[in-house]
Protein backbone atom coordinates (compact mmCIF):
# COMPACT_ATOMS: atom_id res chain seq x y z
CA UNK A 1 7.38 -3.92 -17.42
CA UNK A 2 5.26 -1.26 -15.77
CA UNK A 3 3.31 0.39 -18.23
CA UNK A 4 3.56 4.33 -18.30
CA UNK A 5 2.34 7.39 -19.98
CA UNK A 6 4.04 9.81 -21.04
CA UNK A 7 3.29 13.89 -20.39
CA UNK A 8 1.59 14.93 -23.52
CA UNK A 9 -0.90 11.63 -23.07
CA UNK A 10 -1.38 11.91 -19.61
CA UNK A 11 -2.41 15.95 -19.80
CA UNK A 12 -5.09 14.68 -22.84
CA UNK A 13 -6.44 12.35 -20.27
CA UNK A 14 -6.15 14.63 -17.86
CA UNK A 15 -8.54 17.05 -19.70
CA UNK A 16 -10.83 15.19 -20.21
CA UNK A 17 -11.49 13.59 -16.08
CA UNK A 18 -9.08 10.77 -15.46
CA UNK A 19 -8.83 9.22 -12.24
CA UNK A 20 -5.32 10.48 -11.21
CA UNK A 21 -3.84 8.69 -7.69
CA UNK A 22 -0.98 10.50 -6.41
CA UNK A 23 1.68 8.36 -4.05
CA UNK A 24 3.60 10.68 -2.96
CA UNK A 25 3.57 11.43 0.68
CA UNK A 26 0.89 14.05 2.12
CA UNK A 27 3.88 16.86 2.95
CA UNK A 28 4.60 16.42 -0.80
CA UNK A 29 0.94 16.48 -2.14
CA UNK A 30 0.18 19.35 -0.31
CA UNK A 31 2.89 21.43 -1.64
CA UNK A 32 1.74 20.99 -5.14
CA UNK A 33 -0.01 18.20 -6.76
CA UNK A 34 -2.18 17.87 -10.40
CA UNK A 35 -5.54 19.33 -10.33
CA UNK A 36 -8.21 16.88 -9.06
CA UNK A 37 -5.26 14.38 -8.00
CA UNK A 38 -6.27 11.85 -5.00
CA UNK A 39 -4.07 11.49 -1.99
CA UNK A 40 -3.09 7.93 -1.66
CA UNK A 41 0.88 7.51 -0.30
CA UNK A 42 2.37 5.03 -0.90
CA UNK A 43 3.03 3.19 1.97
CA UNK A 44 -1.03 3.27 2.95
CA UNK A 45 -2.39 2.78 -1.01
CA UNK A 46 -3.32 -0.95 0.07
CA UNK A 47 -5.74 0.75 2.70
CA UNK A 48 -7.43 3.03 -0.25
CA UNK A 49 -8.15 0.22 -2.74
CA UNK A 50 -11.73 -0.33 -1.88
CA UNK A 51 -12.13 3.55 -3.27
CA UNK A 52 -10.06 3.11 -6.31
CA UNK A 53 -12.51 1.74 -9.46
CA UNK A 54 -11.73 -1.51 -11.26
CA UNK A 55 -13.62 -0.10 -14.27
CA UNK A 56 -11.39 2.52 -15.06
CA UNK A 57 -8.04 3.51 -16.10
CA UNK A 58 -5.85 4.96 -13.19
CA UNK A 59 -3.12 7.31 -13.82
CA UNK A 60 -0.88 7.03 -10.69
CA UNK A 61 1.82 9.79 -9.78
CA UNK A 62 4.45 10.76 -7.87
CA UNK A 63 7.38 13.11 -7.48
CA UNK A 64 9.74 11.69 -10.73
CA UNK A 65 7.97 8.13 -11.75
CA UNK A 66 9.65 6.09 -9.12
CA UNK A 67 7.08 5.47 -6.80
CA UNK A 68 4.40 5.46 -9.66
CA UNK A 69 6.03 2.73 -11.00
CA UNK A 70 5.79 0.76 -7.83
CA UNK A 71 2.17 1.68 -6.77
CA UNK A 72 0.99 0.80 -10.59
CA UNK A 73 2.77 -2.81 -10.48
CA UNK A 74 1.15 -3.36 -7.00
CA UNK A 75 -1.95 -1.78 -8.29
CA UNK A 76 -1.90 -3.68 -11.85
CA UNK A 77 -1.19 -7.19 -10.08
CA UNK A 78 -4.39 -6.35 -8.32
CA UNK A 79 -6.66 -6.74 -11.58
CA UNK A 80 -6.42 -2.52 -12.06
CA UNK A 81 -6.02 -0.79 -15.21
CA UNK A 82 -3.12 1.54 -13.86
CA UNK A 83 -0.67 3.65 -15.82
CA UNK A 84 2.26 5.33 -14.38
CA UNK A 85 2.31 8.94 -15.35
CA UNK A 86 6.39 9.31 -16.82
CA UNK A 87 8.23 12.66 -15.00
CA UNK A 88 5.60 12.48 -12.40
CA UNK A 89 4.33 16.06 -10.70
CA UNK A 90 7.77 17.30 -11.61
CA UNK A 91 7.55 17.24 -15.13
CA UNK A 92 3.86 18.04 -14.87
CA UNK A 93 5.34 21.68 -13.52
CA UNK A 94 8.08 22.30 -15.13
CA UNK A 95 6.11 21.91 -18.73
CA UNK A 96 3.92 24.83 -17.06
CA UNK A 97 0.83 23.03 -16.26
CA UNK A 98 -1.24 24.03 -13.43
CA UNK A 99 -0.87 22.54 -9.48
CA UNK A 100 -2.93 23.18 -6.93
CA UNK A 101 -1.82 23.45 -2.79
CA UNK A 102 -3.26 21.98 0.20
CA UNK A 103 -4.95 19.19 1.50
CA UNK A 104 -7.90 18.58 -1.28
CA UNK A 105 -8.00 17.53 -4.83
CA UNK A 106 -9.44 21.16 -5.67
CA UNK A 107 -8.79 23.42 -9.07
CA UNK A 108 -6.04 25.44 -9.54
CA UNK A 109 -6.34 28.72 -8.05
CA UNK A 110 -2.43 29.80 -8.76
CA UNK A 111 -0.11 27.30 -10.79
CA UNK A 112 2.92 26.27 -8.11
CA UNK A 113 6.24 26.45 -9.26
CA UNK A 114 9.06 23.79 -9.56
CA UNK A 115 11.04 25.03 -6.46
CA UNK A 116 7.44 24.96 -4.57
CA UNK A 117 7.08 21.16 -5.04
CA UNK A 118 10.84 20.02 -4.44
């Protein structure tokens, strides 16, 4: 079983700097994606491992959790500490939390809505 996180746990983390991978495809990410959140789709996260740290917990994202759950068994097989964020970037949203647009991790400048990320 994959572990995950739920919301509430994952926006505590969150505050306080975790490493947050997001899976979902660049199109996606750049529509709206969790403060601070590195690009790594899913289909090309086995050619950003050598960036991803060993000696920290990884919170990985995606859209709804499917993804996540996928990247963090590949990820966790792999010796990482990864965690698969429950609800993913939609849930993030919809509970009102800030997003950020574009191409870089960045800091929310203007929180993106639900409908901007679907």
């Amino acid at each position: 079983m994959v572990p995950e996180i739920d919301q509430q746990r994952f926006a505590e983390a969150h505050a306080t700097g975790a490493l947050v991978v997001d899976v979902r495809g660049s199109g996606e990410y750049r529509t709206g994606h969790v403060p601070g959140a590195r690009s790594a789709p899913l289909p090309n996260l086995p050619l950003t491992l050598a960036a991803l740290p060993k000696d920290r917990p990884l919170y990985v994202i995606c859209q709804s959790g499917g993804r996540s759950a996928q990247a963090t068994s590949l990820l966790r097989g792999l010796g990482y500490d990864a965690h698969s964020v429950s609800g993913g970037t939609a849930a993030w949203i919809d509970a009102g939390r800030p997003a950020v647009t574009g191409e870089a991790p960045g800091t929310p400048t203007a929180p993106a809505t639900p409908e901007d990320t679907r």
